[in-house]
PDB file of N, CA and C in Angstrom:
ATOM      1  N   UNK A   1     101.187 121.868 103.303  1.00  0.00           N
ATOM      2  CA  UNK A   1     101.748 121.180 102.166  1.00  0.00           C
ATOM      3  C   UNK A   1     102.134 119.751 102.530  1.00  0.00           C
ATOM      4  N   UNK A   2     102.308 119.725 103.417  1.00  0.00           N
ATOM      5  CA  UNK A   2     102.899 118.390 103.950  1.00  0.00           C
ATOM      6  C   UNK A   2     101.850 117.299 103.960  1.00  0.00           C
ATOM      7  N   UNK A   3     100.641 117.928 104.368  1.00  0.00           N
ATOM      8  CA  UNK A   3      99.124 117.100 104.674  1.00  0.00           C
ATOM      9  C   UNK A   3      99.452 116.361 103.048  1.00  0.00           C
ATOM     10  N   UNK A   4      99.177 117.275 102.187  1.00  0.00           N
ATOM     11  CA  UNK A   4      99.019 116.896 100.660  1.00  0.00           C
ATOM     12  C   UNK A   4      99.624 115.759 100.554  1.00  0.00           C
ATOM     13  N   UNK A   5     100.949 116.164 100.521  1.00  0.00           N
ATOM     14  CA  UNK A   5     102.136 115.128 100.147  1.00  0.00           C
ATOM     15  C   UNK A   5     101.468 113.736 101.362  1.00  0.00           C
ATOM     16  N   UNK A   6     101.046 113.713 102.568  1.00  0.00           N
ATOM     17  CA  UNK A   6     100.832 112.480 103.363  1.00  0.00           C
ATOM     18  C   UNK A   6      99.367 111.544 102.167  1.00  0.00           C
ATOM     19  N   UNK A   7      98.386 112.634 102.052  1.00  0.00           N
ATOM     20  CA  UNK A   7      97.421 111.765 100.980  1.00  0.00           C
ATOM     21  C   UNK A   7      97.655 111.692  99.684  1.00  0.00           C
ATOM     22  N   UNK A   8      98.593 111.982  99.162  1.00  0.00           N
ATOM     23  CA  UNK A   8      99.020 111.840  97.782  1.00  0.00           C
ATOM     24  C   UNK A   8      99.848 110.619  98.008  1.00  0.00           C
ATOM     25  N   UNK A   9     100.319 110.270  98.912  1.00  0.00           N
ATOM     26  CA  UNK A   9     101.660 108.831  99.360  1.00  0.00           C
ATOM     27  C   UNK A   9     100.302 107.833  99.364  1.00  0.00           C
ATOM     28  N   UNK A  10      99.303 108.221 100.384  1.00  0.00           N
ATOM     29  CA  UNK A  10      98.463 107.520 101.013  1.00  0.00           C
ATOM     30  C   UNK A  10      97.058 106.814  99.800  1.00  0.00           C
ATOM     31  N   UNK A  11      97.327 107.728  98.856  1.00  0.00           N
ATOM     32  CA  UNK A  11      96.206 107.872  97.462  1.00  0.00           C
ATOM     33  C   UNK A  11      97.135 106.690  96.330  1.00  0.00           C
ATOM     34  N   UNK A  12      98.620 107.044  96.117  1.00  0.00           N
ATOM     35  CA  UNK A  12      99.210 106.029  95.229  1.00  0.00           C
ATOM     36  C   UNK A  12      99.363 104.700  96.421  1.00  0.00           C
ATOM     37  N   UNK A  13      99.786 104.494  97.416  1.00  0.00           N
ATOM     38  CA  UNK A  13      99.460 103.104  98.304  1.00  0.00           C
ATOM     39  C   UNK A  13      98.378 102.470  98.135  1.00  0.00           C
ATOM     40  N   UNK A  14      97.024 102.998  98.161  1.00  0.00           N
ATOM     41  CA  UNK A  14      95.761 102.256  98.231  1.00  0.00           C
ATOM     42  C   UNK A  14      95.648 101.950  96.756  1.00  0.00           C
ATOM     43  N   UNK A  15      96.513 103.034  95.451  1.00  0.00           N
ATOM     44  CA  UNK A  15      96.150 101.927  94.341  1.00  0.00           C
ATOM     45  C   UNK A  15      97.374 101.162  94.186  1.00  0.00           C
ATOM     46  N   UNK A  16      97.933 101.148  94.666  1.00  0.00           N
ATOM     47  CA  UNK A  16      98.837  99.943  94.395  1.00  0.00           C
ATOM     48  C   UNK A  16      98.388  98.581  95.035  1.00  0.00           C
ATOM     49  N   UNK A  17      98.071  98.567  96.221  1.00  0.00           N
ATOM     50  CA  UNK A  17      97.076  97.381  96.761  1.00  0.00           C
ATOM     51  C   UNK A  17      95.558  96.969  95.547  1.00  0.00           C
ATOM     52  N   UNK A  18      95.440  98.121  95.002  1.00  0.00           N
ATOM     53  CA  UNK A  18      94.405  97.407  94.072  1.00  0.00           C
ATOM     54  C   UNK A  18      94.547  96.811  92.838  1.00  0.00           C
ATOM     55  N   UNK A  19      96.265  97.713  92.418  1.00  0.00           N
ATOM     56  CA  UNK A  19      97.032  96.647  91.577  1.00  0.00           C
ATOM     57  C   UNK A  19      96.863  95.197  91.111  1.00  0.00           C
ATOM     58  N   UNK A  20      97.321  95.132  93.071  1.00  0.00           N
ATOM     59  CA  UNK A  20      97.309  93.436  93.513  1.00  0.00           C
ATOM     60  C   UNK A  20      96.398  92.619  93.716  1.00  0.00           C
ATOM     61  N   UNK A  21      95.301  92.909  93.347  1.00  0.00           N
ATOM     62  CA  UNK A  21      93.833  92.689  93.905  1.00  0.00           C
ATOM     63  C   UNK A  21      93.399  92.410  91.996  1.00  0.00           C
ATOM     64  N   UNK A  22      93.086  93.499  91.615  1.00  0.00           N
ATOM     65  CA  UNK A  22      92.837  93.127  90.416  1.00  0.00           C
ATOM     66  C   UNK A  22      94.016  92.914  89.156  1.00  0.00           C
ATOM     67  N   UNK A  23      93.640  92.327  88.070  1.00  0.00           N
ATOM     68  CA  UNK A  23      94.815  91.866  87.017  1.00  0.00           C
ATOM     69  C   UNK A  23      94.646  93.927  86.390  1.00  0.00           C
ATOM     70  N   UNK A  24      96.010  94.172  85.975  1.00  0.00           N
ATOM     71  CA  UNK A  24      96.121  95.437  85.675  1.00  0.00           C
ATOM     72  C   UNK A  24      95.251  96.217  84.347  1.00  0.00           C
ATOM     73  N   UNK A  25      94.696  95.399  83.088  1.00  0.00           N
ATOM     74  CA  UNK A  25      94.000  95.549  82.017  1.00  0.00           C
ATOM     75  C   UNK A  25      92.302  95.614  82.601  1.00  0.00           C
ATOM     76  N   UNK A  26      92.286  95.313  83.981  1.00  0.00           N
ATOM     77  CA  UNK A  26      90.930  95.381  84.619  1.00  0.00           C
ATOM     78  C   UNK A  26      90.544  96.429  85.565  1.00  0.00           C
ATOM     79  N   UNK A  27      91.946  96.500  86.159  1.00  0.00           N
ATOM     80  CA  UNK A  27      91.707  97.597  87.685  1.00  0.00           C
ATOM     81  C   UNK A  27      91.018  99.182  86.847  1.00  0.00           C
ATOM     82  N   UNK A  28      91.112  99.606  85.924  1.00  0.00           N
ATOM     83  CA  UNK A  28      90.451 101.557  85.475  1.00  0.00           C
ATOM     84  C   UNK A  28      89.047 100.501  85.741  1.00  0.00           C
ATOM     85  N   UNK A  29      88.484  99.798  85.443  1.00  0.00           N
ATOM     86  CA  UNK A  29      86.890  99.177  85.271  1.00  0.00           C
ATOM     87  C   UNK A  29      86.164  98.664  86.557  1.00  0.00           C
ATOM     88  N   UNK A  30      87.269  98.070  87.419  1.00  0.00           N
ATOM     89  CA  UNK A  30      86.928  97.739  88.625  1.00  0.00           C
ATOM     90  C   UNK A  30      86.184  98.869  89.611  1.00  0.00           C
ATOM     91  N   UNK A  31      84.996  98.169  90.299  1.00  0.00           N
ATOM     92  CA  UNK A  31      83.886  99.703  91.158  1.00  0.00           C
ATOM     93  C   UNK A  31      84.611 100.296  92.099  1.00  0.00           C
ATOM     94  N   UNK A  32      85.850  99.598  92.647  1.00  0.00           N
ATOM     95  CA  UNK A  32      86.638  99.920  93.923  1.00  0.00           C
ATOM     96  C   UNK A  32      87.409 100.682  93.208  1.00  0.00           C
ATOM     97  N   UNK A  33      88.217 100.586  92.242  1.00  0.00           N
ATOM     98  CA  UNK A  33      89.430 101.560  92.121  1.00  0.00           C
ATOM     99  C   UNK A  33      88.223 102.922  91.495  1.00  0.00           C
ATOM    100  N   UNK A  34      87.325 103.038  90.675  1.00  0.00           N
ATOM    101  CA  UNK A  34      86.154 104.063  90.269  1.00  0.00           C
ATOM    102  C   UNK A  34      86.027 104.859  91.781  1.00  0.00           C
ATOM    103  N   UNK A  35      85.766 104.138  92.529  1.00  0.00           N
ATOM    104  CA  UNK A  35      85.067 104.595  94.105  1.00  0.00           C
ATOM    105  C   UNK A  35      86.206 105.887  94.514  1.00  0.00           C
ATOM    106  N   UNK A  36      87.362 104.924  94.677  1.00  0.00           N
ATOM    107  CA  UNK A  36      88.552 105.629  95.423  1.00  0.00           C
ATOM    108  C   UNK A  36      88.963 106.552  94.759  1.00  0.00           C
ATOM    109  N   UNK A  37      88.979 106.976  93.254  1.00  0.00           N
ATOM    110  CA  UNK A  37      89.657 108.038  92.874  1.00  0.00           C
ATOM    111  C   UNK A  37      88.478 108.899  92.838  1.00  0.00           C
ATOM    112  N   UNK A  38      87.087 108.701  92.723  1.00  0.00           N
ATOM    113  CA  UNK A  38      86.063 109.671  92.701  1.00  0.00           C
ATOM    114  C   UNK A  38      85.943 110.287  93.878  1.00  0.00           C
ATOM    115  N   UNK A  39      86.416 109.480  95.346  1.00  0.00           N
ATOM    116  CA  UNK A  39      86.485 110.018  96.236  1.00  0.00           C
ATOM    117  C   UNK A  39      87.413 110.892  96.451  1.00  0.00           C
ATOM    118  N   UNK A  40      88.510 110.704  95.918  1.00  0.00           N
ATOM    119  CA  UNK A  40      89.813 111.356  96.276  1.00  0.00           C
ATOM    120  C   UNK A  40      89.661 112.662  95.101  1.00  0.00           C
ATOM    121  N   UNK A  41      88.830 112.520  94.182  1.00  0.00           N
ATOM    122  CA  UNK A  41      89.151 114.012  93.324  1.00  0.00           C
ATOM    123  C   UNK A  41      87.511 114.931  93.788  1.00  0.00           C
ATOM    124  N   UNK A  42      86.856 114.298  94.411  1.00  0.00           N
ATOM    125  CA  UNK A  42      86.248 115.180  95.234  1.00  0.00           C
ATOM    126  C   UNK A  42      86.063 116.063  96.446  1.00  0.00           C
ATOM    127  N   UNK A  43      87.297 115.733  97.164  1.00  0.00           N
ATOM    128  CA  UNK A  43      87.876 116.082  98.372  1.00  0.00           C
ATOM    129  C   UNK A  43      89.053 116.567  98.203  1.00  0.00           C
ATOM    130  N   UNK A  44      89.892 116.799  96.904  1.00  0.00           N
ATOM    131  CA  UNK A  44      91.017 116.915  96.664  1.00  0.00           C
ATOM    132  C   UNK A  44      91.343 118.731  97.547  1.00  0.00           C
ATOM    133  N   UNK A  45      90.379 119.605  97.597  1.00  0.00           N
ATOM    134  CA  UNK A  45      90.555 120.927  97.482  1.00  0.00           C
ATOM    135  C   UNK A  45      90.211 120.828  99.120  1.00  0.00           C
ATOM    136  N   UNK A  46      89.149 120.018  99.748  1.00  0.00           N
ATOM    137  CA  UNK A  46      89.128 120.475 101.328  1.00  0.00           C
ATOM    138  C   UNK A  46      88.742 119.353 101.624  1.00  0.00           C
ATOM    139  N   UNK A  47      88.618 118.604 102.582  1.00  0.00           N
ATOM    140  CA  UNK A  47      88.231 117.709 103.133  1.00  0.00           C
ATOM    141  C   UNK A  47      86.706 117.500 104.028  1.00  0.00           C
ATOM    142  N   UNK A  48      86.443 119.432 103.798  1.00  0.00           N
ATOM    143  CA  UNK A  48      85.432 119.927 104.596  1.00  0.00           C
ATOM    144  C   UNK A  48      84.078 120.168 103.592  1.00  0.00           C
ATOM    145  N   UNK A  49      84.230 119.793 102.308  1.00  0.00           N
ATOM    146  CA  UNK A  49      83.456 119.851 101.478  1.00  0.00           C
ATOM    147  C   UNK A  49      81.820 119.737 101.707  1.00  0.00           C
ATOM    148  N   UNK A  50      81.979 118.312 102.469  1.00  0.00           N
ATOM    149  CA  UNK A  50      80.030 118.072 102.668  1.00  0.00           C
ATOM    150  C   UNK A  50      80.305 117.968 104.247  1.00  0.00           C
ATOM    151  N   UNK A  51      81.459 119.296 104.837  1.00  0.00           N
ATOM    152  CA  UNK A  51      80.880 119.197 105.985  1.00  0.00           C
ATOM    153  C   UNK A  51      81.292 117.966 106.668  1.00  0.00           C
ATOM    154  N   UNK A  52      82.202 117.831 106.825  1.00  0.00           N
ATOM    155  CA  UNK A  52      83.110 116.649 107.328  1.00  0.00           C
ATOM    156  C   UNK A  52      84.147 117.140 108.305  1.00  0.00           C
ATOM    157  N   UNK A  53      84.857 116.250 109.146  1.00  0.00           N
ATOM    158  CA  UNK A  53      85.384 116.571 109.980  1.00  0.00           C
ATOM    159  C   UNK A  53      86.585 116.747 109.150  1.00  0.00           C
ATOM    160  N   UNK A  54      88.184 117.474 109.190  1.00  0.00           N
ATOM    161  CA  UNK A  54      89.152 117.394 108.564  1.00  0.00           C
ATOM    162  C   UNK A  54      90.048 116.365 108.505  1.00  0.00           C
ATOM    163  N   UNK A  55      90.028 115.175 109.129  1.00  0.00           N
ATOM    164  CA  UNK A  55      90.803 113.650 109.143  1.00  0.00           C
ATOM    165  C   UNK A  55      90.002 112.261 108.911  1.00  0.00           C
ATOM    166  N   UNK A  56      88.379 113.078 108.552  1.00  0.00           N
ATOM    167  CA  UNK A  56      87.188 111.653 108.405  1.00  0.00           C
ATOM    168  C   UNK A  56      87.877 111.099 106.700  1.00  0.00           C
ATOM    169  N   UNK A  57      88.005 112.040 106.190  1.00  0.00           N
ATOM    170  CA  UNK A  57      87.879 111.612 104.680  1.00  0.00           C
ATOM    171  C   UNK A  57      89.683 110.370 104.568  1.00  0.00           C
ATOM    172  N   UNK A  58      90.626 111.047 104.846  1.00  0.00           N
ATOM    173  CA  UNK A  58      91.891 110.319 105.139  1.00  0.00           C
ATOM    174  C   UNK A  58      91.806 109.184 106.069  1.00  0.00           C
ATOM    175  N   UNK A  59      90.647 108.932 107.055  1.00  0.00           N
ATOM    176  CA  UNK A  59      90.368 108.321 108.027  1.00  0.00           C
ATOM    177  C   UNK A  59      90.086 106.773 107.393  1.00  0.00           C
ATOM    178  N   UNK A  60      88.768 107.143 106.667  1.00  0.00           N
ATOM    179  CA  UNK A  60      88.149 106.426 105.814  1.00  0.00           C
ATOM    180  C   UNK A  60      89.662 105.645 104.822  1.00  0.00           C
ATOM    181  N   UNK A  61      89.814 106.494 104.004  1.00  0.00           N
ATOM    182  CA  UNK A  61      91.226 105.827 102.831  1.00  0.00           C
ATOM    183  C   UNK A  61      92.206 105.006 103.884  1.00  0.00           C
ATOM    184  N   UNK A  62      92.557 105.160 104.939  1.00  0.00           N
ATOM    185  CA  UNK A  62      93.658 104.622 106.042  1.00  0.00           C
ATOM    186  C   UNK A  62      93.163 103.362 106.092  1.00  0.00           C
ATOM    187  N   UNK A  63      91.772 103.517 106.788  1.00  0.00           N
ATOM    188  CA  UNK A  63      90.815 101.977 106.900  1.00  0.00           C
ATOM    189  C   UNK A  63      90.656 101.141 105.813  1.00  0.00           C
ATOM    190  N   UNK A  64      90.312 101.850 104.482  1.00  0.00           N
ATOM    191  CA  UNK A  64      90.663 100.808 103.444  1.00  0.00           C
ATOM    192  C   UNK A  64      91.421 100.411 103.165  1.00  0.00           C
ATOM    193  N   UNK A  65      92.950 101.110 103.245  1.00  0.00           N
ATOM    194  CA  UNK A  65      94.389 100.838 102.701  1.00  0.00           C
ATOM    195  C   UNK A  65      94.571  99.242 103.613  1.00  0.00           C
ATOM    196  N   UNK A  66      94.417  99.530 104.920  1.00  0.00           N
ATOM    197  CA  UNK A  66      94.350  98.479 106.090  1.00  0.00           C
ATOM    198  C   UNK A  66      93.585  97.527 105.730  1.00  0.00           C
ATOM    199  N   UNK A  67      92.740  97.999 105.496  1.00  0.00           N
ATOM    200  CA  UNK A  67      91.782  96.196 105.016  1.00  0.00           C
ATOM    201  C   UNK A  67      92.526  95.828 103.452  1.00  0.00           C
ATOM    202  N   UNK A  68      92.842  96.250 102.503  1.00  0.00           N
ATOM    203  CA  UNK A  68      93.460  95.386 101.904  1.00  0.00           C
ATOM    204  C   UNK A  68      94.855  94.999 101.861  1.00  0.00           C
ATOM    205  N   UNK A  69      95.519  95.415 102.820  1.00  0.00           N
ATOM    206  CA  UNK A  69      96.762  94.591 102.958  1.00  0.00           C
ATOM    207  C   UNK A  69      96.306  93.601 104.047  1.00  0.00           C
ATOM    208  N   UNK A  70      95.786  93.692 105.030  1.00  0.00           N
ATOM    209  CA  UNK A  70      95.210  92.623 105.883  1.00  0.00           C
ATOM    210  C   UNK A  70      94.671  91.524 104.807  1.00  0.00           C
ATOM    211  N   UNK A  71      93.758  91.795 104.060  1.00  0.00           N
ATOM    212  CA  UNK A  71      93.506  90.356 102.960  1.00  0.00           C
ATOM    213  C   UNK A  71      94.303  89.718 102.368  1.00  0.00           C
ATOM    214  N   UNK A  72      95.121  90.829 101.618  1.00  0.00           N
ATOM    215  CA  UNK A  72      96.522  89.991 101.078  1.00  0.00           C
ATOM    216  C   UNK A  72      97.685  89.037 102.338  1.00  0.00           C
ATOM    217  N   UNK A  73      97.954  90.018 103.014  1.00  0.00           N
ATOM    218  CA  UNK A  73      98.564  88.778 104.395  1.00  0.00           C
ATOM    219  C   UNK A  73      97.440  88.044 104.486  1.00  0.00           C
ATOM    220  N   UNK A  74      96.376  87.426 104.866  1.00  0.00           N
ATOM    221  CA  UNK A  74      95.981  86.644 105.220  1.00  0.00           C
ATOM    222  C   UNK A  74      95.854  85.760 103.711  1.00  0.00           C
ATOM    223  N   UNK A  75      95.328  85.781 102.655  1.00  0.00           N
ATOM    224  CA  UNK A  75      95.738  85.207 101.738  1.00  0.00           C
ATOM    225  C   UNK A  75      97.256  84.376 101.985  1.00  0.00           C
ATOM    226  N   UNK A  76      97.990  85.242 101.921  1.00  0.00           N
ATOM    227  CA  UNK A  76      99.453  84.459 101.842  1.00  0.00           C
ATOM    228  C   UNK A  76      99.873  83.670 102.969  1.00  0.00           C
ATOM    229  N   UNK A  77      99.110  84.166 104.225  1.00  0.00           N
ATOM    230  CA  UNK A  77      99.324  82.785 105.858  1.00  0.00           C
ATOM    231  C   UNK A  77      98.723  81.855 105.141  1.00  0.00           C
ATOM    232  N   UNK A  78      96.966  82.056 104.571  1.00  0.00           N
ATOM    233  CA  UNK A  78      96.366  80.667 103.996  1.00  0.00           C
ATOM    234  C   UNK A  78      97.125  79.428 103.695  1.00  0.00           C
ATOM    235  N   UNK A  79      97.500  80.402 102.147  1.00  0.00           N
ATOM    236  CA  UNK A  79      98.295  79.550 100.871  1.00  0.00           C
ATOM    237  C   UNK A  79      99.412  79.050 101.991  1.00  0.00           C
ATOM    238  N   UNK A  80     100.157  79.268 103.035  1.00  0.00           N
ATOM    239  CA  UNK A  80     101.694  79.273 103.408  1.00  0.00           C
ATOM    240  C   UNK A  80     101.149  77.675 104.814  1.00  0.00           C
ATOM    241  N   UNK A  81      99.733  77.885 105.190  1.00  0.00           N
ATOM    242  CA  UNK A  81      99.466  76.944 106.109  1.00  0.00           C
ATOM    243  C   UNK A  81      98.373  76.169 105.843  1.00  0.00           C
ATOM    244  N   UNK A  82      98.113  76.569 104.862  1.00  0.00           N
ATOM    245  CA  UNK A  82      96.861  75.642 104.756  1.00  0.00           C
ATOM    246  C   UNK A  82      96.888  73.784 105.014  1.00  0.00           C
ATOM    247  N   UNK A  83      95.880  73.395 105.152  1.00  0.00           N
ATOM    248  CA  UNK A  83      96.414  72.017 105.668  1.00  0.00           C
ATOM    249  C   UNK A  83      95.993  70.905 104.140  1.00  0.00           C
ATOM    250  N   UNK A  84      96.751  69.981 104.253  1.00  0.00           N
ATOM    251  CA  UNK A  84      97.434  69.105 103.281  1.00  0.00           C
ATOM    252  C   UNK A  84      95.986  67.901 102.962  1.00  0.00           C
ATOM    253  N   UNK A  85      94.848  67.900 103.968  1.00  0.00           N
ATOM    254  CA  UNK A  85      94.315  66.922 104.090  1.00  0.00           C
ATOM    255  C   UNK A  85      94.590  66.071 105.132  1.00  0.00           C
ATOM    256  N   UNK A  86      93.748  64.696 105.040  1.00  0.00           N
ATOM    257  CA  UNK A  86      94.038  63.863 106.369  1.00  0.00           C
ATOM    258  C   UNK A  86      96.029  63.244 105.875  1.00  0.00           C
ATOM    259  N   UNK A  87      95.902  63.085 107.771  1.00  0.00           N
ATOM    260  CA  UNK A  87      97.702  62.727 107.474  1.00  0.00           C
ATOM    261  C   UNK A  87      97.034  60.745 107.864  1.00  0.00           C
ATOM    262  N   UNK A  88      98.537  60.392 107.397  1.00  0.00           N
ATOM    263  CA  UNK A  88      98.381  58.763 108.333  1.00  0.00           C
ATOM    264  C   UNK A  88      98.366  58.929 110.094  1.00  0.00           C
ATOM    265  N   UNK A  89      98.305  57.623 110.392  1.00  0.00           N
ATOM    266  CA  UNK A  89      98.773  58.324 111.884  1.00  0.00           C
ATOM    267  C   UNK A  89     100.475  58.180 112.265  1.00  0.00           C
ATOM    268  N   UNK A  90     101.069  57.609 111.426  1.00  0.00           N
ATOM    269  CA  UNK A  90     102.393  57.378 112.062  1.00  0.00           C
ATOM    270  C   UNK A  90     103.170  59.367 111.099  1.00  0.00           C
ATOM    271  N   UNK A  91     102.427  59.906 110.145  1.00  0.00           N
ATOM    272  CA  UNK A  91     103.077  61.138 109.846  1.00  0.00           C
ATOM    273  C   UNK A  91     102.247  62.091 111.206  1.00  0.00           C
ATOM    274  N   UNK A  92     101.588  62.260 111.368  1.00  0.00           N
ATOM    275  CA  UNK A  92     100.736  63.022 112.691  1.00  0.00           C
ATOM    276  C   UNK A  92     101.339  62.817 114.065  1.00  0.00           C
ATOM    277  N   UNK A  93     101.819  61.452 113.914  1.00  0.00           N
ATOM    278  CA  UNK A  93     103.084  61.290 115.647  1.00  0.00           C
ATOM    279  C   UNK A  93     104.193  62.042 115.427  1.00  0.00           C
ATOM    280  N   UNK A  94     104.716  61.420 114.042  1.00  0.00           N
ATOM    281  CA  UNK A  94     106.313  61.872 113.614  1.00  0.00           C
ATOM    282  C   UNK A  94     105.879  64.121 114.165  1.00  0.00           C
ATOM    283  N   UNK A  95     104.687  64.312 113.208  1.00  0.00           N
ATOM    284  CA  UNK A  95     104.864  65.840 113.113  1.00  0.00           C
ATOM    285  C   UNK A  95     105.021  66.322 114.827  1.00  0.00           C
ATOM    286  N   UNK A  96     104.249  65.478 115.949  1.00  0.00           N
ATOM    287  CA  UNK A  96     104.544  66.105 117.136  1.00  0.00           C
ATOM    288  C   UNK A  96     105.758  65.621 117.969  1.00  0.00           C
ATOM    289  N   UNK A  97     106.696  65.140 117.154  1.00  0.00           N
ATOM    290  CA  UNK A  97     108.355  63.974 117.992  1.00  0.00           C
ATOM    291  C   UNK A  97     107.624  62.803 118.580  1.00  0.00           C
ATOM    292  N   UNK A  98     106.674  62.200 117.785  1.00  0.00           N
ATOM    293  CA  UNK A  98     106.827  60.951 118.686  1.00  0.00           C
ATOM    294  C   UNK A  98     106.747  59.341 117.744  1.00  0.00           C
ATOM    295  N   UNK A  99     107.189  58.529 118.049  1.00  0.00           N
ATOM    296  CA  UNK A  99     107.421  57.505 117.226  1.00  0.00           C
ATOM    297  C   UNK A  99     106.115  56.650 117.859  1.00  0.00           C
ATOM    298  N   UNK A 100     105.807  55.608 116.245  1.00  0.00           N
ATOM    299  CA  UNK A 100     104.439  54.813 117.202  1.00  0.00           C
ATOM    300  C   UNK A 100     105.622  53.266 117.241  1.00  0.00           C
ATOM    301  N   UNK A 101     104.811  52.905 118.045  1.00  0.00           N
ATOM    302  CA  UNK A 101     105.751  51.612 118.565  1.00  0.00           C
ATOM    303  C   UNK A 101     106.015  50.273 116.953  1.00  0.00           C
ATOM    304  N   UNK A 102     106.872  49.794 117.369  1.00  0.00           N
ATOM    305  CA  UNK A 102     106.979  48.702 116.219  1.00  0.00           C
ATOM    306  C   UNK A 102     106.071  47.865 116.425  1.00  0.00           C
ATOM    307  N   UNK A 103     105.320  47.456 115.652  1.00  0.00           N
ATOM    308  CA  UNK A 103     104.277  45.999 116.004  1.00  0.00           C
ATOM    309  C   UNK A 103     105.068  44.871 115.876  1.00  0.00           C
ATOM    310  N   UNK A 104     105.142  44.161 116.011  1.00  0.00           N
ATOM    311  CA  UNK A 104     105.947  42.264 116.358  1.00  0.00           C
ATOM    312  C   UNK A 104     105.519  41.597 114.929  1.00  0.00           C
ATOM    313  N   UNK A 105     106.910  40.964 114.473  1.00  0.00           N
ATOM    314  CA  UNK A 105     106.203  39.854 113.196  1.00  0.00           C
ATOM    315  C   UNK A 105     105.463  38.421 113.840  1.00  0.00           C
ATOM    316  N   UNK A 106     104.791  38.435 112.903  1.00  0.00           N
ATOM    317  CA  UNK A 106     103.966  37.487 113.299  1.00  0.00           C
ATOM    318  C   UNK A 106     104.851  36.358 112.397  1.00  0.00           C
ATOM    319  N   UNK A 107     104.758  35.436 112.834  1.00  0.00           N
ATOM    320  CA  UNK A 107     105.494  34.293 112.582  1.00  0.00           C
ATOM    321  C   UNK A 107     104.636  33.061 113.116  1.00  0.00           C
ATOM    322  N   UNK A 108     104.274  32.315 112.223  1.00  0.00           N
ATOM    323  CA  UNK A 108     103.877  30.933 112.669  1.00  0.00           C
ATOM    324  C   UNK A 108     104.401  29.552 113.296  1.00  0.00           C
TER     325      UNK A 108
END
């Protein structure tokens, strides 16, 4: 019983990541969220169905759950570092502590 309850946690997690992935009036239409619940109500009764090992099928859902929170963090490092474009050079000294020297007035 316990197994259940781990892929039933593990079954609402992976759609909640697809939540976030697709806008919510889209995700029932989307091929990924179709995929994952066709998978999951075909395996629902054994995992041994077509002859599978008993942790391939949960194996598989783990690896996807993982790849889309890995996209979303990396999405959000992007957006959080992405770079600004070219800097001047006196903001590119300042960013590593260093000042560029004063140039001299010129005076006639």
């Amino acid at each position: 019983m316990a197994a259940s309850r781990e892929i039933l946690t593990l079954y609402r997690t992976l759609l909640r990541e697809l939540r976030a992935v697709y806008p919510k009036d889209k995700l029932t239409e989307s091929p990924a969220y179709q995929h994952v619940r066709k998978q999951f109500r075909e395996h629902r009764v054994t995992t041994e169905k077509l002859c599978r090992s008993k942790v391939e099928m949960e194996y598989l859902a783990r690896t996807y759950l993982c790849f889309l929170q890995s996209v979303k963090q990396h999405e959000e490092l992007h957006s959080a570092y992405k770079g600004a474009g070219e800097r001047s050079i006196e903001s590119a000294a300042n960013l590593v502590g260093l000042k560029l020297p004063e140039l001299p007035d010129e005076q006639d």
